[in-house]
Structures are given as structure tokens and as C-alpha cells.
C-alpha atoms as a PDB file:
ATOM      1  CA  UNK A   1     -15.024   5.954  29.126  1.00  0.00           C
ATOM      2  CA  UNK A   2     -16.202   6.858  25.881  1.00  0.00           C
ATOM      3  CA  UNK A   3     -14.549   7.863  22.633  1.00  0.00           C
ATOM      4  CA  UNK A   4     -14.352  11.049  21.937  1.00  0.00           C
ATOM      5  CA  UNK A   5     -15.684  13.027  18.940  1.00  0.00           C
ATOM      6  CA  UNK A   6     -12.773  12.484  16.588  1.00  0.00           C
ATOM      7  CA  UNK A   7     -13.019   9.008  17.216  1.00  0.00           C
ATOM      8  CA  UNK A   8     -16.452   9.337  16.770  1.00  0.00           C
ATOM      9  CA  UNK A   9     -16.456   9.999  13.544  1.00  0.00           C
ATOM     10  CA  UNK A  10     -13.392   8.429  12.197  1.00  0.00           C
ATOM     11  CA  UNK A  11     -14.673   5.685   9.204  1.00  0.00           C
ATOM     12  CA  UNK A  12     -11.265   4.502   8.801  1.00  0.00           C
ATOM     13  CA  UNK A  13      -8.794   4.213   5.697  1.00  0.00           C
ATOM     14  CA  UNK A  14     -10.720   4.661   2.132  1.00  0.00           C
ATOM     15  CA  UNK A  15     -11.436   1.818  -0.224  1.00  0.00           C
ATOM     16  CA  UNK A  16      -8.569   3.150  -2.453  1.00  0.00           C
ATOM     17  CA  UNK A  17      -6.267   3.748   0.444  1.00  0.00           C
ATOM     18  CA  UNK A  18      -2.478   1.505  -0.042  1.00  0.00           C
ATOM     19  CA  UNK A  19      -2.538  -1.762   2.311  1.00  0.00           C
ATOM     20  CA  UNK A  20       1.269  -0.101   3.170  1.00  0.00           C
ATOM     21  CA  UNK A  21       1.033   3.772   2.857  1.00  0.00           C
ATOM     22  CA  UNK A  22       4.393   5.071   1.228  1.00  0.00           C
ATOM     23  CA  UNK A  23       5.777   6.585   4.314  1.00  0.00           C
ATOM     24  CA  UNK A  24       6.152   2.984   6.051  1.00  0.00           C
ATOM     25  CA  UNK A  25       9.052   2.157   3.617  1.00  0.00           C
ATOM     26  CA  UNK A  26      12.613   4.021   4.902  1.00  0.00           C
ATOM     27  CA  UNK A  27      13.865   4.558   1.497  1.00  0.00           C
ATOM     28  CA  UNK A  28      10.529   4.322  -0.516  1.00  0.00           C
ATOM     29  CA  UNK A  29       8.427   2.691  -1.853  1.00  0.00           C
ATOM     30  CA  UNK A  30       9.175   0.589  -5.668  1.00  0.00           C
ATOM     31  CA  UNK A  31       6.945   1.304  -8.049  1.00  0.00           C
ATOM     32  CA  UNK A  32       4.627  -1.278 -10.269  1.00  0.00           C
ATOM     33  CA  UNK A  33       4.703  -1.033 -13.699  1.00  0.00           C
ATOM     34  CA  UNK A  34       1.007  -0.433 -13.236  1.00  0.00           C
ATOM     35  CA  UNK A  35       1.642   3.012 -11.613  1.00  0.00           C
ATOM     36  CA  UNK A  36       0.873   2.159  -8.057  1.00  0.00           C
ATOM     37  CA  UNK A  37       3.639   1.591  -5.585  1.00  0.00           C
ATOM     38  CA  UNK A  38       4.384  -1.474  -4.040  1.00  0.00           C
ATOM     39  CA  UNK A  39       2.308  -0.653  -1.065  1.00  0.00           C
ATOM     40  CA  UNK A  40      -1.416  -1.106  -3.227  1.00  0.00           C
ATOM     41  CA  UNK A  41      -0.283  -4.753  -3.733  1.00  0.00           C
ATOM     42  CA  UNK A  42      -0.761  -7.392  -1.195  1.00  0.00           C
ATOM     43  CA  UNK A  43       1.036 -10.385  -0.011  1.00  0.00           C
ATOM     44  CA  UNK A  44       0.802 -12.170  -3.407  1.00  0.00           C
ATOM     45  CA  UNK A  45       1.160  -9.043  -5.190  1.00  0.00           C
ATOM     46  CA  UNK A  46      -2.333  -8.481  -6.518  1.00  0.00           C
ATOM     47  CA  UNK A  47      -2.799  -4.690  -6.851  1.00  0.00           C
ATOM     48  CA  UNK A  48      -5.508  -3.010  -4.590  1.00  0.00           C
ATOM     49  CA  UNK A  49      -6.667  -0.810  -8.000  1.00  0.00           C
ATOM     50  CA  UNK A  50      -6.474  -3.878 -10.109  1.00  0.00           C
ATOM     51  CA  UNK A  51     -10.413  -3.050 -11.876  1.00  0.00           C
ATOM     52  CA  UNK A  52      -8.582   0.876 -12.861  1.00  0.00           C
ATOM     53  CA  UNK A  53      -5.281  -0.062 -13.930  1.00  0.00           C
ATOM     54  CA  UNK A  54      -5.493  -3.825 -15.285  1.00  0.00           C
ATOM     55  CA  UNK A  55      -2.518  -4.561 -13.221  1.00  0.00           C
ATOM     56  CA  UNK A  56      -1.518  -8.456 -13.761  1.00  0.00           C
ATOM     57  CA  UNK A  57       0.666  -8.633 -10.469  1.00  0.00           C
ATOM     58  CA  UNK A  58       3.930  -7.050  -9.019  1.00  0.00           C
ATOM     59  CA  UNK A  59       6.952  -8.266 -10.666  1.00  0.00           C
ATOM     60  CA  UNK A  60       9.653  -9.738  -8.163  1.00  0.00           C
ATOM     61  CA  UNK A  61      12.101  -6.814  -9.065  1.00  0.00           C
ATOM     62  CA  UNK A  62       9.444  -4.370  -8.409  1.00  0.00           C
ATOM     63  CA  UNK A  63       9.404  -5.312  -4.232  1.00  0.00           C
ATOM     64  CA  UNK A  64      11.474  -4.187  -1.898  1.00  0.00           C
ATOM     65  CA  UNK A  65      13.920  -6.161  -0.060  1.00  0.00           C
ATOM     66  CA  UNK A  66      14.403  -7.029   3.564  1.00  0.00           C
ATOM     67  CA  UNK A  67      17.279  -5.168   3.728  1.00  0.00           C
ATOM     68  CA  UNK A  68      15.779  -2.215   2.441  1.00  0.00           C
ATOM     69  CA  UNK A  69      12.992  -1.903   4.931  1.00  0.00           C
ATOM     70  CA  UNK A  70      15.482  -1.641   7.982  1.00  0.00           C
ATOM     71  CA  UNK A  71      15.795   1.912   8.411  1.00  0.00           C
END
């Protein structure tokens, strides 16, 4: 079976699009003093828009907690 037309012609997220969209954190997401949420960082807290908003890294405080993204 093939995929159908929506599948088709999906291209998948955009280049600018958050490794963790907003919605995936229960009580939100924390934001960067660069302007993006936590969610446009990754694992080591490099930002995904980095080149646009000369982000040096998330700060610690600025991620949330375990405990936080239980729902």
C-alpha cells in the first residue's frame, strides 16, 4: 500500500521549526534570554536560531525541570 496524497506531499518540520514544539511541555515552555523558548535549544542548550539571535546557550535556570514535564 501506498501513501496517500497528504503524505505525499508532506516535507516535514521547517528548518526554523523548535526541536520540542511548545505544546509538548504541560505547563510551558521557559523562555531563553535570547527570545526563543527552551524548545529551539538542544541537548547542550545550543539554540536552533543561534546565526538570528546570537544566542550563547540556555542558562540552567532557563530549563525546565523533571518535575515540571509530568503532566
Amino acid at each position: 500500500m501506498s501513501p496517500g496524497p497528504v503524505s505525499s506531499s508532506h516535507t516535514g518540520p521547517a528548518d526554523d521549526a523548535p526541536y520540542v514544539p511548545s505544546w509538548c511541555y504541560p505547563r510551558g515552555p521557559r523562555q531563553c534570554p535570547c527570545g526563543h523558548h527552551e524548545g529551539y535549544h538542544n541537548d547542550v542548550g545550543a539554540c536552533l536560531l543561534a546565526a538570528t539571535c546570537a544566542c550563547t546557550g540556555l542558562p540552567d535556570h532557563c530549563r525546565s525541570s523533571d518535575e515540571e514535564m509530568r503532566p
